[in-house]
C-alpha atoms as a PDB file:
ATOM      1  CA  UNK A   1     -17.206-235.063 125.348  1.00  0.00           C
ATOM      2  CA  UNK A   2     -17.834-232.400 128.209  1.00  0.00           C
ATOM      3  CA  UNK A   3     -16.541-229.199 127.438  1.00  0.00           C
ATOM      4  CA  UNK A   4     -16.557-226.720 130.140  1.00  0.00           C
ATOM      5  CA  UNK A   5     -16.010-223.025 128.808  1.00  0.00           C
ATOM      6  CA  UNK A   6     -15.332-219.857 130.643  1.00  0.00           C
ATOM      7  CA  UNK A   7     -17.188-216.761 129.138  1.00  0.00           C
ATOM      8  CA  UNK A   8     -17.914-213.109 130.312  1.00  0.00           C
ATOM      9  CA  UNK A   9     -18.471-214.185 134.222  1.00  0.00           C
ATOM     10  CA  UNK A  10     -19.934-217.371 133.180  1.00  0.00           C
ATOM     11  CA  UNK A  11     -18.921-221.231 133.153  1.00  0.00           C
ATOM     12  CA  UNK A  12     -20.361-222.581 129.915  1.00  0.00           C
ATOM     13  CA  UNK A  13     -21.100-226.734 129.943  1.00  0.00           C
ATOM     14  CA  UNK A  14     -21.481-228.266 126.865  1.00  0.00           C
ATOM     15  CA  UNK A  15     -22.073-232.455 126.321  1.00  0.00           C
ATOM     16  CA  UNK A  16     -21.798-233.239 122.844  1.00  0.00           C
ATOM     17  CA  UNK A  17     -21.279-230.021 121.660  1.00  0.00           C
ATOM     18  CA  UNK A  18     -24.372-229.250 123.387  1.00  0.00           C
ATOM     19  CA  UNK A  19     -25.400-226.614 126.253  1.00  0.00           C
ATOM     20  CA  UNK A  20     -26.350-228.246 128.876  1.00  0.00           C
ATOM     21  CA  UNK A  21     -26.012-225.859 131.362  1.00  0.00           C
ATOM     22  CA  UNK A  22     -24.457-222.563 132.718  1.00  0.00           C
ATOM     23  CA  UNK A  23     -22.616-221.371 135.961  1.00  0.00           C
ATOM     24  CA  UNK A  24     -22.570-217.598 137.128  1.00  0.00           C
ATOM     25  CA  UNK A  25     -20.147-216.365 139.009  1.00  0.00           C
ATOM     26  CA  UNK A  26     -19.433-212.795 137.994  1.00  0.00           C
ATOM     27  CA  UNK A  27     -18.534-210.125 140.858  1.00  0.00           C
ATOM     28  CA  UNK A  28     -22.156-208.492 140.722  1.00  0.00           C
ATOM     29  CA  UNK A  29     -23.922-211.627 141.663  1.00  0.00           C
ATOM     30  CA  UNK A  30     -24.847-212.170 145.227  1.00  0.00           C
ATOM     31  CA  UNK A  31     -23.936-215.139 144.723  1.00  0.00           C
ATOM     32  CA  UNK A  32     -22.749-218.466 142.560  1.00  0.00           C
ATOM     33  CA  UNK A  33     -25.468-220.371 140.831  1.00  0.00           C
ATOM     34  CA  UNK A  34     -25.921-222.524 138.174  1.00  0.00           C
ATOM     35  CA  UNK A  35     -28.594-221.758 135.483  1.00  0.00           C
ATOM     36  CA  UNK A  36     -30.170-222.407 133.016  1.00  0.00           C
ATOM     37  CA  UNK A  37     -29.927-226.665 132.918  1.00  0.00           C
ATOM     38  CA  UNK A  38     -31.103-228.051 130.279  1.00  0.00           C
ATOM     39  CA  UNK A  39     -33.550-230.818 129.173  1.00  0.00           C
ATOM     40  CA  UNK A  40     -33.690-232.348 125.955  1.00  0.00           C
ATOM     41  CA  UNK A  41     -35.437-229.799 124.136  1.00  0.00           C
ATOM     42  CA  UNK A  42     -33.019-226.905 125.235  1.00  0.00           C
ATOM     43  CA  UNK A  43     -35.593-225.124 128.092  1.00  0.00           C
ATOM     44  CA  UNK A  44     -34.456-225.030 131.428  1.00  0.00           C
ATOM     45  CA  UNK A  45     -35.305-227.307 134.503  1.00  0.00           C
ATOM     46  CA  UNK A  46     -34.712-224.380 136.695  1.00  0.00           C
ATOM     47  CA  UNK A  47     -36.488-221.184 137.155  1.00  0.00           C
ATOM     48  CA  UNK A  48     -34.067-217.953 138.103  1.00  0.00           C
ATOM     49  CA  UNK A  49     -35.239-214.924 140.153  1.00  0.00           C
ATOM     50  CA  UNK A  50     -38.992-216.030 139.639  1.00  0.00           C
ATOM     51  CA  UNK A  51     -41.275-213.052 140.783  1.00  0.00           C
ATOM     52  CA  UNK A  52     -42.566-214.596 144.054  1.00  0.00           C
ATOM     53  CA  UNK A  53     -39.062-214.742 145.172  1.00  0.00           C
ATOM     54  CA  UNK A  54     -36.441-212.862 143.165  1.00  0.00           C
ATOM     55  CA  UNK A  55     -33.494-214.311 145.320  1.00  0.00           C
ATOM     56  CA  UNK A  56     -34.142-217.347 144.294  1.00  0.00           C
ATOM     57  CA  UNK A  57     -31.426-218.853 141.246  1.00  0.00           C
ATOM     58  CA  UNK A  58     -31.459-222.319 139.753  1.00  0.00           C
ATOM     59  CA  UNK A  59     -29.613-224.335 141.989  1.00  0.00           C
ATOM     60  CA  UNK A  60     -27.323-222.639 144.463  1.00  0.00           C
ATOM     61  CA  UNK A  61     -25.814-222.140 147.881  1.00  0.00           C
ATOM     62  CA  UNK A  62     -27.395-219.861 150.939  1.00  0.00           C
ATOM     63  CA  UNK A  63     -28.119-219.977 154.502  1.00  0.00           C
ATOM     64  CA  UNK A  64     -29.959-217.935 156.655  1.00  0.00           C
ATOM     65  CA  UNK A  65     -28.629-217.746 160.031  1.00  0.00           C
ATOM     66  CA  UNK A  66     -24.844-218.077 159.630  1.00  0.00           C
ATOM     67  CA  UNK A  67     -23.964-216.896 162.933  1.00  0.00           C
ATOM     68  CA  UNK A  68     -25.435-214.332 163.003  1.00  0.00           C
ATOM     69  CA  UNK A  69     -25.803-213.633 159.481  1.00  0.00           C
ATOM     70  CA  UNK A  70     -28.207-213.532 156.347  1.00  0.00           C
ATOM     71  CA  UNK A  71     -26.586-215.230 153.461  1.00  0.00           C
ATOM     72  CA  UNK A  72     -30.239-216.110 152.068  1.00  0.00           C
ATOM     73  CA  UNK A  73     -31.812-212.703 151.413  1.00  0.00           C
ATOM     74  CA  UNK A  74     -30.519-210.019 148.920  1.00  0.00           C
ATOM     75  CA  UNK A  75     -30.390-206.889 150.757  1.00  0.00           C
ATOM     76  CA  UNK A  76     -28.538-203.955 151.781  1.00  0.00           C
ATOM     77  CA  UNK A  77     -27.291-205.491 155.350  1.00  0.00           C
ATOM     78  CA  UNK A  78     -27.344-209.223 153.974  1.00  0.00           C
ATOM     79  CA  UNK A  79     -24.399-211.241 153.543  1.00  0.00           C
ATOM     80  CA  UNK A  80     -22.819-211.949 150.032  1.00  0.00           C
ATOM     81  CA  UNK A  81     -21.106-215.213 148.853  1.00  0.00           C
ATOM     82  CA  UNK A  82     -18.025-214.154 146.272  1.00  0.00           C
ATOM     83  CA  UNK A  83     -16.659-216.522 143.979  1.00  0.00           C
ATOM     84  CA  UNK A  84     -12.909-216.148 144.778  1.00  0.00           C
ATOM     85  CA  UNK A  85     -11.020-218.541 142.280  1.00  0.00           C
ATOM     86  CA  UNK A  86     -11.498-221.623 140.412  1.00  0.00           C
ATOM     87  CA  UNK A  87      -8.847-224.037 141.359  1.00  0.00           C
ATOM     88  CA  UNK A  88      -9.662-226.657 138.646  1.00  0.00           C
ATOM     89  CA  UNK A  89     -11.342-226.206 135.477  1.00  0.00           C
ATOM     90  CA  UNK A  90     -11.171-229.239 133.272  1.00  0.00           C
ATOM     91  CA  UNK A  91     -12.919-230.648 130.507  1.00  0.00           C
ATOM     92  CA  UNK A  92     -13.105-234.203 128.897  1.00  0.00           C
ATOM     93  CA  UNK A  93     -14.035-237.348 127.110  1.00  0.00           C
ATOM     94  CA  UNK A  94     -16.140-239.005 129.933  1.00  0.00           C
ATOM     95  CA  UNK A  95     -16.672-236.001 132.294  1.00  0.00           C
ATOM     96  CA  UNK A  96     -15.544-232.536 133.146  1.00  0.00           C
ATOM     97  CA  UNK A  97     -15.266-230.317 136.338  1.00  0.00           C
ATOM     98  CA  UNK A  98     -14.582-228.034 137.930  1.00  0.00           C
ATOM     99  CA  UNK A  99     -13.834-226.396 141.616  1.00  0.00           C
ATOM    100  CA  UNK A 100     -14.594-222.759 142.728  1.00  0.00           C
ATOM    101  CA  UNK A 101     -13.640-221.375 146.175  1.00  0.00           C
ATOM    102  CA  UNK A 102     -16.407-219.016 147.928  1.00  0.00           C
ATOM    103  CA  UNK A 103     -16.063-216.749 150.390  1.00  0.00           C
ATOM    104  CA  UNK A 104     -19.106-215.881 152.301  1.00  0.00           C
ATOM    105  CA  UNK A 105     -18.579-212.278 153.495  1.00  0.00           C
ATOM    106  CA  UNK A 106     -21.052-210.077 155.966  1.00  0.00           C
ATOM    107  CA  UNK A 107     -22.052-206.872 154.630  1.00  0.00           C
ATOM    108  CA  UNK A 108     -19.145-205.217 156.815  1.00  0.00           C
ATOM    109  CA  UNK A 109     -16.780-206.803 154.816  1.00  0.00           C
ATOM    110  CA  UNK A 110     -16.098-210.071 157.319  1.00  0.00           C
ATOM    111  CA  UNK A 111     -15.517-213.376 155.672  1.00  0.00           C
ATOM    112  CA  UNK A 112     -17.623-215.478 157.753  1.00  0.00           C
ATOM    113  CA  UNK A 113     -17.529-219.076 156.341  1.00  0.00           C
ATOM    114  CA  UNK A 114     -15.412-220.758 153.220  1.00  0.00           C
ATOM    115  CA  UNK A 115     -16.845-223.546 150.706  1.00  0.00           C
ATOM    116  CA  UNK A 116     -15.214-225.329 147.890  1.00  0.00           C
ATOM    117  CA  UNK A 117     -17.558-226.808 146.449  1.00  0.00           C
ATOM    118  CA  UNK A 118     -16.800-229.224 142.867  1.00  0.00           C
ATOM    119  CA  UNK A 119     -19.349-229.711 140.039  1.00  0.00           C
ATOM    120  CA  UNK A 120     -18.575-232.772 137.826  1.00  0.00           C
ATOM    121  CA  UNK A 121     -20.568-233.459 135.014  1.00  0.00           C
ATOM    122  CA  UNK A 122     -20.389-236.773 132.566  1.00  0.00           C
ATOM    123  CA  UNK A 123     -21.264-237.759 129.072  1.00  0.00           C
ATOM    124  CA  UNK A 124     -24.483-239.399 129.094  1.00  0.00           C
ATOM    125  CA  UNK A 125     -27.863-239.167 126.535  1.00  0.00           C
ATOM    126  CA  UNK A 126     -29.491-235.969 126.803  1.00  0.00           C
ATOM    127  CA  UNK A 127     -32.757-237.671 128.046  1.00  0.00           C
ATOM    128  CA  UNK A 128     -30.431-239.185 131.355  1.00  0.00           C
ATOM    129  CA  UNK A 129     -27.808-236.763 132.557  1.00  0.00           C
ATOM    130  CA  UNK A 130     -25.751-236.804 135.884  1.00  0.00           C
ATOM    131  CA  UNK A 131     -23.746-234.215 137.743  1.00  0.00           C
ATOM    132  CA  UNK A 132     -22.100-234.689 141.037  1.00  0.00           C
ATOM    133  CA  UNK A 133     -21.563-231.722 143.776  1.00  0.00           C
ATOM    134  CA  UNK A 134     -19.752-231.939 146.308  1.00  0.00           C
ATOM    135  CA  UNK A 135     -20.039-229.462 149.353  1.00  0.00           C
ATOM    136  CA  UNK A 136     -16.728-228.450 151.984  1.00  0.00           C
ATOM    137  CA  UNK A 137     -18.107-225.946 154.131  1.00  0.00           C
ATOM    138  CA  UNK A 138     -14.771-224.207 156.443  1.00  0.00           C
ATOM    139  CA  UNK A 139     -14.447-221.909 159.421  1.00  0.00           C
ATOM    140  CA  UNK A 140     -11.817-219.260 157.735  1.00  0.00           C
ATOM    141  CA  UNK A 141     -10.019-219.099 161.274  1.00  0.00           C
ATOM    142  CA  UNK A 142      -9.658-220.750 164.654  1.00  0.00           C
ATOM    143  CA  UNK A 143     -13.685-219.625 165.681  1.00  0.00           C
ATOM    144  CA  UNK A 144     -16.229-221.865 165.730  1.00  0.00           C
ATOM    145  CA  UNK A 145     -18.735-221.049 163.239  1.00  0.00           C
ATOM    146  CA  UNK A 146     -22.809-222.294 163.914  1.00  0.00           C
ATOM    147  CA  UNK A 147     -25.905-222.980 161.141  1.00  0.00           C
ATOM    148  CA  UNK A 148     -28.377-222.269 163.072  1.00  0.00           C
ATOM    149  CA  UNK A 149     -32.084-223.896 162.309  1.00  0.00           C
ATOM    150  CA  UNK A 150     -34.219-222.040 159.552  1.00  0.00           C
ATOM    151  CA  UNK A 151     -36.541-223.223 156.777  1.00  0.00           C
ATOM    152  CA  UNK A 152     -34.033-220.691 154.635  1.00  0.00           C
ATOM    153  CA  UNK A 153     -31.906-222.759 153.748  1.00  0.00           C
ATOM    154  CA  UNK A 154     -30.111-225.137 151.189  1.00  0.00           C
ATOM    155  CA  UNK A 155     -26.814-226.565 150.700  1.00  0.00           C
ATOM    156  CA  UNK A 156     -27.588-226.706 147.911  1.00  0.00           C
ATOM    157  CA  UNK A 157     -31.063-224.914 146.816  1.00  0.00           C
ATOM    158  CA  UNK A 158     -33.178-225.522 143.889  1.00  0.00           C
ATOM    159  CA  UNK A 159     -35.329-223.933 142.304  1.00  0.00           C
ATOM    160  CA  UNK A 160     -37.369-225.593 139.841  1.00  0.00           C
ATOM    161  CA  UNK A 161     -39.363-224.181 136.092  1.00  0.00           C
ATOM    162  CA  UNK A 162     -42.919-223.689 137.330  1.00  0.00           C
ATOM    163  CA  UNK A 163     -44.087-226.468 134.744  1.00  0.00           C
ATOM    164  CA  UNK A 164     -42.428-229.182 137.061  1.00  0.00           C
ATOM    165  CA  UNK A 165     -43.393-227.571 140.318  1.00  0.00           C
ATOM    166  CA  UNK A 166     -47.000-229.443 141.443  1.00  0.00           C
ATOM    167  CA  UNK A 167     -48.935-225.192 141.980  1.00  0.00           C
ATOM    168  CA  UNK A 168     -47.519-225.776 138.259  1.00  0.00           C
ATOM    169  CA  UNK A 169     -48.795-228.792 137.124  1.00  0.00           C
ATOM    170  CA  UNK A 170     -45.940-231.048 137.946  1.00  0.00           C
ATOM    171  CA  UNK A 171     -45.301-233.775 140.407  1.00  0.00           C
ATOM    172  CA  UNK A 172     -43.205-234.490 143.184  1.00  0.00           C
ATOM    173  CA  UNK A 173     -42.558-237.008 144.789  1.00  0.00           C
ATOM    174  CA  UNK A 174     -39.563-239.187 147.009  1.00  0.00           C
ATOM    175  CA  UNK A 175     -38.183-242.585 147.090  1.00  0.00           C
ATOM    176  CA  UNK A 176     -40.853-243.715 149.354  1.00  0.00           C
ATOM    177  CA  UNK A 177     -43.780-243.086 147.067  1.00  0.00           C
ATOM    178  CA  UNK A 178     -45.005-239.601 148.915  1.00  0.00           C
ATOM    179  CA  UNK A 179     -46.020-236.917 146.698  1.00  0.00           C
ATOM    180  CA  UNK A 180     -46.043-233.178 146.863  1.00  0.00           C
ATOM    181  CA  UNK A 181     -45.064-230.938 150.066  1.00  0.00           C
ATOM    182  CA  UNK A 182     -48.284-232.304 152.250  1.00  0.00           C
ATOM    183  CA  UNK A 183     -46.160-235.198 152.195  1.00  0.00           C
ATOM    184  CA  UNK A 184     -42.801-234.826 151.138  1.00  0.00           C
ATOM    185  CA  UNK A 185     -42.089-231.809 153.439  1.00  0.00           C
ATOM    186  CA  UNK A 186     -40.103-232.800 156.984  1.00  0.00           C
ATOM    187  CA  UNK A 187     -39.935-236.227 155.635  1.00  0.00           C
ATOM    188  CA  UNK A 188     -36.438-238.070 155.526  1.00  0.00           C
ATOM    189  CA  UNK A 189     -35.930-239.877 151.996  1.00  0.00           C
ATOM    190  CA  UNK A 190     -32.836-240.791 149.885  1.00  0.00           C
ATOM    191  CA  UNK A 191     -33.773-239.013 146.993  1.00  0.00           C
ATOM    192  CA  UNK A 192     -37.122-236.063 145.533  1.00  0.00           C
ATOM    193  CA  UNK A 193     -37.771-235.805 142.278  1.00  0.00           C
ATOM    194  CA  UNK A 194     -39.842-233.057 140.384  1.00  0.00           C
ATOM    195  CA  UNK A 195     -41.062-233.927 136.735  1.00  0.00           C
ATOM    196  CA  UNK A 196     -44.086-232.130 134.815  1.00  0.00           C
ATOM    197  CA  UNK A 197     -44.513-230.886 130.667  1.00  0.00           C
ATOM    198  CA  UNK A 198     -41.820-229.046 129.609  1.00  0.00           C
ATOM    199  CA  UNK A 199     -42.911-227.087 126.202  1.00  0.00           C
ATOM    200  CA  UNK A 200     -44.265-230.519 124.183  1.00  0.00           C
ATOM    201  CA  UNK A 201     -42.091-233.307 126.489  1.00  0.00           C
ATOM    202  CA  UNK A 202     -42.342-234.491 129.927  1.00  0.00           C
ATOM    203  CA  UNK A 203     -39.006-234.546 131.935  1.00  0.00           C
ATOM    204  CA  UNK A 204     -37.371-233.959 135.136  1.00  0.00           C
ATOM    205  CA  UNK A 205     -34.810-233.506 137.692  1.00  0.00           C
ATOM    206  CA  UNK A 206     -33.845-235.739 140.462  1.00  0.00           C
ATOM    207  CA  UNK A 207     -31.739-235.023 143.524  1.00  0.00           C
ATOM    208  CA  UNK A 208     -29.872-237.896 145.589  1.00  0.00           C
ATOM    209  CA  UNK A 209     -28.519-238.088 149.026  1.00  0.00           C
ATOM    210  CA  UNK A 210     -25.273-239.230 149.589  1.00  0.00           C
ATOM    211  CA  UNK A 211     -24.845-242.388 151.776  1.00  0.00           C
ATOM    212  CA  UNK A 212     -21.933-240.487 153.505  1.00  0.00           C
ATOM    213  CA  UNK A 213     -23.742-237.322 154.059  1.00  0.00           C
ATOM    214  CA  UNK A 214     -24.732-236.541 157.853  1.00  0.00           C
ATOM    215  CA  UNK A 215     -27.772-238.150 159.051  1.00  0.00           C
ATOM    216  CA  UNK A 216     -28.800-239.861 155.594  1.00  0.00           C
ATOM    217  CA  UNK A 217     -31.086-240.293 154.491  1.00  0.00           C
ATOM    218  CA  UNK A 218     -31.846-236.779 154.707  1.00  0.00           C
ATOM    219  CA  UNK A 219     -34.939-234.340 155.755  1.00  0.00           C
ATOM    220  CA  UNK A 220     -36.555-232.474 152.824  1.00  0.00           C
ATOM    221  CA  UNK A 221     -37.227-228.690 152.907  1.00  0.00           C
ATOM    222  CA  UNK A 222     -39.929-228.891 150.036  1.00  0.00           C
ATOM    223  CA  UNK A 223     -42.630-226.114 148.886  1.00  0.00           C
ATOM    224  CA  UNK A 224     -45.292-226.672 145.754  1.00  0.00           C
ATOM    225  CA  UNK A 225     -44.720-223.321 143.887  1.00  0.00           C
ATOM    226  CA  UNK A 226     -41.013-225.120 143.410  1.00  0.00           C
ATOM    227  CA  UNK A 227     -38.268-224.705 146.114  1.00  0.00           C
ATOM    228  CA  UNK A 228     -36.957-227.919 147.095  1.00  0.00           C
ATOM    229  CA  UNK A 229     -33.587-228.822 149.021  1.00  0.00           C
ATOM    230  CA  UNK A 230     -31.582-231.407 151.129  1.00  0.00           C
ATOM    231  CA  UNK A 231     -31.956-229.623 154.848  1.00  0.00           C
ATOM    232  CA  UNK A 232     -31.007-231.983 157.427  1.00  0.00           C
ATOM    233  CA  UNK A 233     -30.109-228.969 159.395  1.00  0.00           C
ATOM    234  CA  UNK A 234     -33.389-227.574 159.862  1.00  0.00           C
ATOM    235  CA  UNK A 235     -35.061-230.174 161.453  1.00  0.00           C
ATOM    236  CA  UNK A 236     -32.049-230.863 163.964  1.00  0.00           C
ATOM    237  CA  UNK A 237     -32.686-230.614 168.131  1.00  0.00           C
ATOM    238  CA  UNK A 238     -28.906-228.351 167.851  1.00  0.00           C
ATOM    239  CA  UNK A 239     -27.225-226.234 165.351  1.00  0.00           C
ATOM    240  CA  UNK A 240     -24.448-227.298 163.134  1.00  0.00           C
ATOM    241  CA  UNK A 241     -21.226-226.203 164.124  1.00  0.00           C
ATOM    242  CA  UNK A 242     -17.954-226.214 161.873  1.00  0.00           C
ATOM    243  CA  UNK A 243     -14.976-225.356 163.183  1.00  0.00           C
ATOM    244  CA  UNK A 244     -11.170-225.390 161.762  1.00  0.00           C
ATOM    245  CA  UNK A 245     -11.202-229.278 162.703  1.00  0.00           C
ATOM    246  CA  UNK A 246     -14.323-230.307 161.489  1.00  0.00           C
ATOM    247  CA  UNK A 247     -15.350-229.175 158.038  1.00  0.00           C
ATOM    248  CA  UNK A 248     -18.857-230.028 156.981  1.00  0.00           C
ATOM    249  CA  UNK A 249     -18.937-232.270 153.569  1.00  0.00           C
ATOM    250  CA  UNK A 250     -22.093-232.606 151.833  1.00  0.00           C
ATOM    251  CA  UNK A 251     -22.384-234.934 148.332  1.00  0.00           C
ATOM    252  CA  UNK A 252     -25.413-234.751 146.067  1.00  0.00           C
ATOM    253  CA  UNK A 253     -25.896-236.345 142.587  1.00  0.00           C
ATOM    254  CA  UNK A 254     -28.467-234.708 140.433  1.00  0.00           C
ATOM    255  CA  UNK A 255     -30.052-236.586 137.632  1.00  0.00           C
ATOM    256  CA  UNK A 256     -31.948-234.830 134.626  1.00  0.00           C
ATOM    257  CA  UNK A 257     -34.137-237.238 132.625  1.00  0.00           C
ATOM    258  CA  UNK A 258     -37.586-237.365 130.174  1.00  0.00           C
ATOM    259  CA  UNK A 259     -40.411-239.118 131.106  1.00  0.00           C
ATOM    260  CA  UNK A 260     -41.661-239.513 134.919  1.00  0.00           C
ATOM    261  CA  UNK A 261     -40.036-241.047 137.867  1.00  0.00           C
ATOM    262  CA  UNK A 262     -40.964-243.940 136.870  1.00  0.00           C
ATOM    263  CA  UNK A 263     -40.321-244.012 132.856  1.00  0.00           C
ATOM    264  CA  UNK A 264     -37.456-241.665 133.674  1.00  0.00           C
ATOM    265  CA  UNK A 265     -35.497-244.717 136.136  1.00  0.00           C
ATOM    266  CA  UNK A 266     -35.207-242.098 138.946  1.00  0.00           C
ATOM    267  CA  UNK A 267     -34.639-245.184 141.277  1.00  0.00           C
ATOM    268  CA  UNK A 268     -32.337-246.836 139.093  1.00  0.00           C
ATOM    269  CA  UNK A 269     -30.513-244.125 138.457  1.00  0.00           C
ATOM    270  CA  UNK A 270     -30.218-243.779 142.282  1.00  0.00           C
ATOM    271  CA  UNK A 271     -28.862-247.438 142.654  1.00  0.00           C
ATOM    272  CA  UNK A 272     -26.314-246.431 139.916  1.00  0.00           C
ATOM    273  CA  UNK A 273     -24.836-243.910 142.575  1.00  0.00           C
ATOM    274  CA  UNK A 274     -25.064-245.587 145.509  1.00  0.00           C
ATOM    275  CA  UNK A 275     -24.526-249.313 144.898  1.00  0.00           C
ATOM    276  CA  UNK A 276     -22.883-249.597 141.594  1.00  0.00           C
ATOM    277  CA  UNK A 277     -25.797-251.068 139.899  1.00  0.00           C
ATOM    278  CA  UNK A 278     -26.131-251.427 135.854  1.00  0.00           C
ATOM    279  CA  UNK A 279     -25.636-247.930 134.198  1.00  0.00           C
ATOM    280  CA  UNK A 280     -25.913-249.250 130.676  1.00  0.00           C
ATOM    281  CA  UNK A 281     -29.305-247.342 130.223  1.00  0.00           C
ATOM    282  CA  UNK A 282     -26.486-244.024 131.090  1.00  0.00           C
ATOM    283  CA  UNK A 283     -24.030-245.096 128.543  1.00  0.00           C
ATOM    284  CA  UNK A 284     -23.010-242.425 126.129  1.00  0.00           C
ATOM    285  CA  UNK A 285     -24.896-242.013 122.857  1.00  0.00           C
ATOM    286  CA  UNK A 286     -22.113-240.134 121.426  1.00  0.00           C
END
């Protein structure tokens, strides 16, 4: 069962009468995130406002040169993103979800850009969880609006506990074997995956490129203190432009597990999403 909770500005998940994780959206954030997620031990995968950067939350939605506007930073003169309403909200016996609408304004007050974005989450074991996002970025009018290129960045962003970041004593590494920014950073991949010790277990979180999404498989923005994110963008020869026509979509999977990439079937997992392959090591325990 996923039961999906709304409490005090917050989105409360719950598989198996468990928390698994927690959306914010009140009117004082600067912006939508989801935090904490949970492994199977109940400490988070993510890291929120860590000290080296404080606008930093879990996983979440920012880009720094909207136009021209800052939706990345969290200043005075910086762009916000506003949760506006929740247009679904539904919970379940095999999954639950939910859609929010976003409005991304400038600090005059302009609404710049639109997303809906849609979080679905299903019943698995706690030691191999899935969620889905999908991503509809809009132009709120007839203009054209452009992403331009910047490492800041990530539709979404994650953030990472420091324990699974490699400065932290964690690993990461992609699809093709590479490990670690030297060699995950710039590098196109299908999916990244950060794992490291997590109070007495070892677990961690995987994120997968959709076979739909533009340009897959994707660049990687990736840092070793624990940023990561999906940023084909960045390493484009032209900015992204949306406009009333053309909508940009963007599909991720992310996959929560114990053990490595390797004992934790990141791969495996990943052929699950993409090519329908045997889930039975997903099924339900409940």
């Amino acid at each position: 069962m996923v039961e999906i909770l709304e409490e005090s500005g917050q989105l409360v998940i719950r598989i198996a009468q468990n928390e698994y994780a927690r959306y914010h959206f009140a009117p004082n954030r600067p912006k939508p995130y989801l935090f904490p997620l949970r492994a199977p031990n109940g400490l988070s995968l993510l890291a929120d406002s860590p000290t080296d950067h404080r606008h930093h939350h879990g996983i979440w939605l920012g880009h720094g040169r909207v136009n021209d506007t800052d939706f990345w930073a969290e200043r005075h003169n910086t762009g916000r993103i506003v949760h506006r309403e929740f247009t679904s909200c539904e919970s379940g016996e095999e999954s639950g979800s939910f859609t929010e609408v976003c409005d991304w304004q400038a600090a005059s007050g302009e609404r710049v850009l639109t997303d809906t974005r849609t979080f679905t989450f299903y019943d698995t074991p706690a030691e191999a969880r899935i969620f889905d996002i999908e991503i509809v970025l809009s132009a709120p009018d007839d203009r054209t609006i452009t992403l331009n290129q910047t490492n800041e960045a990530g539709l979404p962003h994650i953030r990472v506990a420091e324990s699974l970041s490699p400065k932290g004593g964690g690993i990461m590494v992609n699809q093709e074997g590479k490990r670690n920014e030297r060699q995950t950073y710039r590098q196109k991949s299908s999916w990244v995956d950060c794992s490291g010790k997590l109070g007495r277990i070892v677990c961690g979180l995987a994120i997968f490129d959709h076979p739909d999404n533009p340009d897959y498989p994707t660049y990687w923005f990736t840092r070793d203190y624990g940023p990561l994110s999906p940023n084909y963008g960045f390493f484009y020869a032209d900015p992204i432009e949306i406009t009333p026509e053309h909508p940009l979509r963007l599909r991720y999977r992310f996959y929560t597990h114990t053990g490595d990439s390797v004992e934790g079937k990141v791969q495996e997992a990943f052929e699950v999403y993409t090519k329908g392959a045997d889930s039975s090591f997903l099924a339900s325990k409940a």
